[in-house]
Protein backbone atom coordinates (compact mmCIF):
# COMPACT_ATOMS: atom_id res chain seq x y z
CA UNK A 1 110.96 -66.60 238.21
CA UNK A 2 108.37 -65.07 240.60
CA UNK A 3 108.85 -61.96 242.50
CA UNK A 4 107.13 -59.15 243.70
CA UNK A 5 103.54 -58.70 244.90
CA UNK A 6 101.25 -61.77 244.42
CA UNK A 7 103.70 -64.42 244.41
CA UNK A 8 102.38 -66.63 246.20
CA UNK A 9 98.78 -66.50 244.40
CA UNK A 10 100.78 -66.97 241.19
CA UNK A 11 102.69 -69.87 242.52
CA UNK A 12 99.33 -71.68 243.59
CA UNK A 13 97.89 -70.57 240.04
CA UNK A 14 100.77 -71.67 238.13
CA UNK A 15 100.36 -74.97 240.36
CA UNK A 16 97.19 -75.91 239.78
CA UNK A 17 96.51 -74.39 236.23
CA UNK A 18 99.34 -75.10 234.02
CA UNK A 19 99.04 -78.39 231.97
CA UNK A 20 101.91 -79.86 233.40
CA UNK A 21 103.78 -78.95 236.47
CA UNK A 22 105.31 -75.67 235.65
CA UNK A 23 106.71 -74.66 238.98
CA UNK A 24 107.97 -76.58 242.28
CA UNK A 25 105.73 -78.41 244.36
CA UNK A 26 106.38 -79.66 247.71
CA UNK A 27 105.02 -79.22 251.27
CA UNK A 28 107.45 -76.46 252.07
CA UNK A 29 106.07 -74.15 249.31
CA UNK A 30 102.39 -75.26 250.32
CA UNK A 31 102.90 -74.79 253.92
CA UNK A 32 104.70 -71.27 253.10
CA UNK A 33 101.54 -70.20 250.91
CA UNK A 34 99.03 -71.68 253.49
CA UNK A 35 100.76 -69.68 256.60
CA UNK A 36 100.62 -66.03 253.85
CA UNK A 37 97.38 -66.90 252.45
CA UNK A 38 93.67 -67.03 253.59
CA UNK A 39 92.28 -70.27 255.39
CA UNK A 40 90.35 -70.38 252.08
CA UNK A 41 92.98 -70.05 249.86
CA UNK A 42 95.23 -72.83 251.80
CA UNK A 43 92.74 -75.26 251.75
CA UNK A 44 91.35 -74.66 248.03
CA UNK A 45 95.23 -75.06 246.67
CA UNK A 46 95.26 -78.15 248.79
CA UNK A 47 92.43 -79.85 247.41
CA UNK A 48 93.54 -79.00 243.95
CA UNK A 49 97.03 -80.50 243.99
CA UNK A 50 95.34 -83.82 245.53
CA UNK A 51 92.51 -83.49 242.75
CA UNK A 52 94.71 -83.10 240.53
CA UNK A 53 96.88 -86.17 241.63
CA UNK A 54 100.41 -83.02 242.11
CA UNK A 55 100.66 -84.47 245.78
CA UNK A 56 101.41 -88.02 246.47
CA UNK A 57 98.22 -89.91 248.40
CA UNK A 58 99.75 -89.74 251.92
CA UNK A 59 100.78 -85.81 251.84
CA UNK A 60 97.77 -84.78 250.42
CA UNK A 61 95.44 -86.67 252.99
CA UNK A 62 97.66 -85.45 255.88
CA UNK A 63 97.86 -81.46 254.66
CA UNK A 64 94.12 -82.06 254.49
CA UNK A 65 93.84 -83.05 257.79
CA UNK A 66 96.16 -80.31 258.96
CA UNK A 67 94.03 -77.80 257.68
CA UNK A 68 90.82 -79.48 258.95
CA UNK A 69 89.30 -81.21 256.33
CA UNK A 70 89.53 -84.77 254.56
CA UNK A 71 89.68 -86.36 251.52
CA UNK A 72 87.31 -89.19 252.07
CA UNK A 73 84.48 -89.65 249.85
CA UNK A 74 82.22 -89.56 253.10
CA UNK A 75 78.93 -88.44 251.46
CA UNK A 76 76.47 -89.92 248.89
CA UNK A 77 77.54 -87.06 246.47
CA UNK A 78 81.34 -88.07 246.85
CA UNK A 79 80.58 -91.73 246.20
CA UNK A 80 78.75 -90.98 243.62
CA UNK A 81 81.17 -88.93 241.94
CA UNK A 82 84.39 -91.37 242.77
CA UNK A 83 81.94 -94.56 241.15
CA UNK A 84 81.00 -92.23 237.81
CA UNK A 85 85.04 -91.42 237.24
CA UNK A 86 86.07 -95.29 238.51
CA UNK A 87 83.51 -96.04 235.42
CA UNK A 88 85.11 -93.20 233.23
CA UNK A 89 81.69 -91.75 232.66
CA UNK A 90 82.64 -88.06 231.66
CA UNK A 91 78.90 -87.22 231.48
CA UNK A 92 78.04 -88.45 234.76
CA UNK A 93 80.93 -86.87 236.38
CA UNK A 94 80.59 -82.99 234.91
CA UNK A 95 76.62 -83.48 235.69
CA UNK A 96 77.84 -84.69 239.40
CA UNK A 97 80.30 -81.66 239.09
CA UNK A 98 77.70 -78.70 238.55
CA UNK A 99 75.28 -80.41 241.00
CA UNK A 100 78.62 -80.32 243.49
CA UNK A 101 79.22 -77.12 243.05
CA UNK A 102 76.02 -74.79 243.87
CA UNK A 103 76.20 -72.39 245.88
CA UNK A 104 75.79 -68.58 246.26
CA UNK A 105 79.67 -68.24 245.89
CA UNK A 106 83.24 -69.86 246.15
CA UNK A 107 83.72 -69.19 249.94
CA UNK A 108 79.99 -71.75 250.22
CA UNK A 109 82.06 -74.50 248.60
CA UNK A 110 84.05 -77.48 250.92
CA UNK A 111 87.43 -78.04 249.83
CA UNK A 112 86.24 -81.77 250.28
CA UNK A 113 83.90 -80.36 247.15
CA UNK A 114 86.57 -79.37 245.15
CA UNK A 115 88.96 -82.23 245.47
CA UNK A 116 86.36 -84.61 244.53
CA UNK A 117 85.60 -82.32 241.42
CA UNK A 118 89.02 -81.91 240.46
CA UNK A 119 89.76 -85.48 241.15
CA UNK A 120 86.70 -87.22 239.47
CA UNK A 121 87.74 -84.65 236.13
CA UNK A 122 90.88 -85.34 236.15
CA UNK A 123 90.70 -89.15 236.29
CA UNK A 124 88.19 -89.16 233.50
CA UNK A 125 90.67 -87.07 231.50
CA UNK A 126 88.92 -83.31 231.36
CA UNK A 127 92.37 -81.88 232.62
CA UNK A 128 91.18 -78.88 231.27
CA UNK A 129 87.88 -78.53 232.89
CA UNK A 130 89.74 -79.41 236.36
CA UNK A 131 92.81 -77.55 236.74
CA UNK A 132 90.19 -74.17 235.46
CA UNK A 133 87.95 -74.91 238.72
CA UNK A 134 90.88 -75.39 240.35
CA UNK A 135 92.52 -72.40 239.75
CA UNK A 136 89.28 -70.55 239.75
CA UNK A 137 88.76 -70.95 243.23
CA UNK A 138 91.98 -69.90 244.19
CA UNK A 139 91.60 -66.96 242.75
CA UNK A 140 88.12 -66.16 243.95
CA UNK A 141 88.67 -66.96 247.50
């Protein structure tokens, strides 16, 4: 169990970064981090569980929208990424991830960014690779 200083980063790292779900996930612990933790931080954690497919479809799109942003692959990037993981092209998609994420630093990065980068690495199976970007931007935001 969780207590003290930091629990709620720890919750949203354990969330996102363990291999399987390792603590509880539901809208009442996201809401609770989003309203103790930065804008940033909310909306990172948010695109991370829908990346990495911890949310069902329908919650994730509308805690997206509640914290202004949306899942839609809406951009040429996006679609690009979403076709190269549809195809299961593990190449294409981490090349389409690093182009995706430049930038001078985490806070430059769209959580509409990161969930297609989680997303498009988890759905071509580099777990690994996603729920580390994941949980990296938590913790750097």
């Amino acid at each position: 169990q969780i207590s003290g200083a930091g629990d709620g980063d720890a919750w949203a790292l354990l969330a996102v970064g363990a291999p399987s779900v390792a603590v509880d996930i539901n809208e009442g612990k996201i809401s609770g981090y989003a309203g103790a933790a930065s804008e940033a931080k909310a909306r990172a954690l948010i695109a991370g569980l829908a990346g990495l497919a911890r949310l069902a479809p329908d919650v994730a799109g509308q805690l997206a929208a509640d914290k202004g942003f949306t899942l839609a692959a809406n951009s040429r990037w996006s679609r690009a990424i979403a076709a190269a993981a549809e195809r299961g092209e593990q190449g294409t998609v981490a090349l389409l991830a690093a182009v995706g994420m430049q930038a001078n630093g985490w806070g430059q990065m769209s959580p509409a960014h990161l969930y297609h980068v989680v997303a498009a690495l988890h759905r071509v199976g580099l777990d690994p690779e996603a729920r580390m970007i994941a949980a990296e931007a938590i913790s750097r935001l």
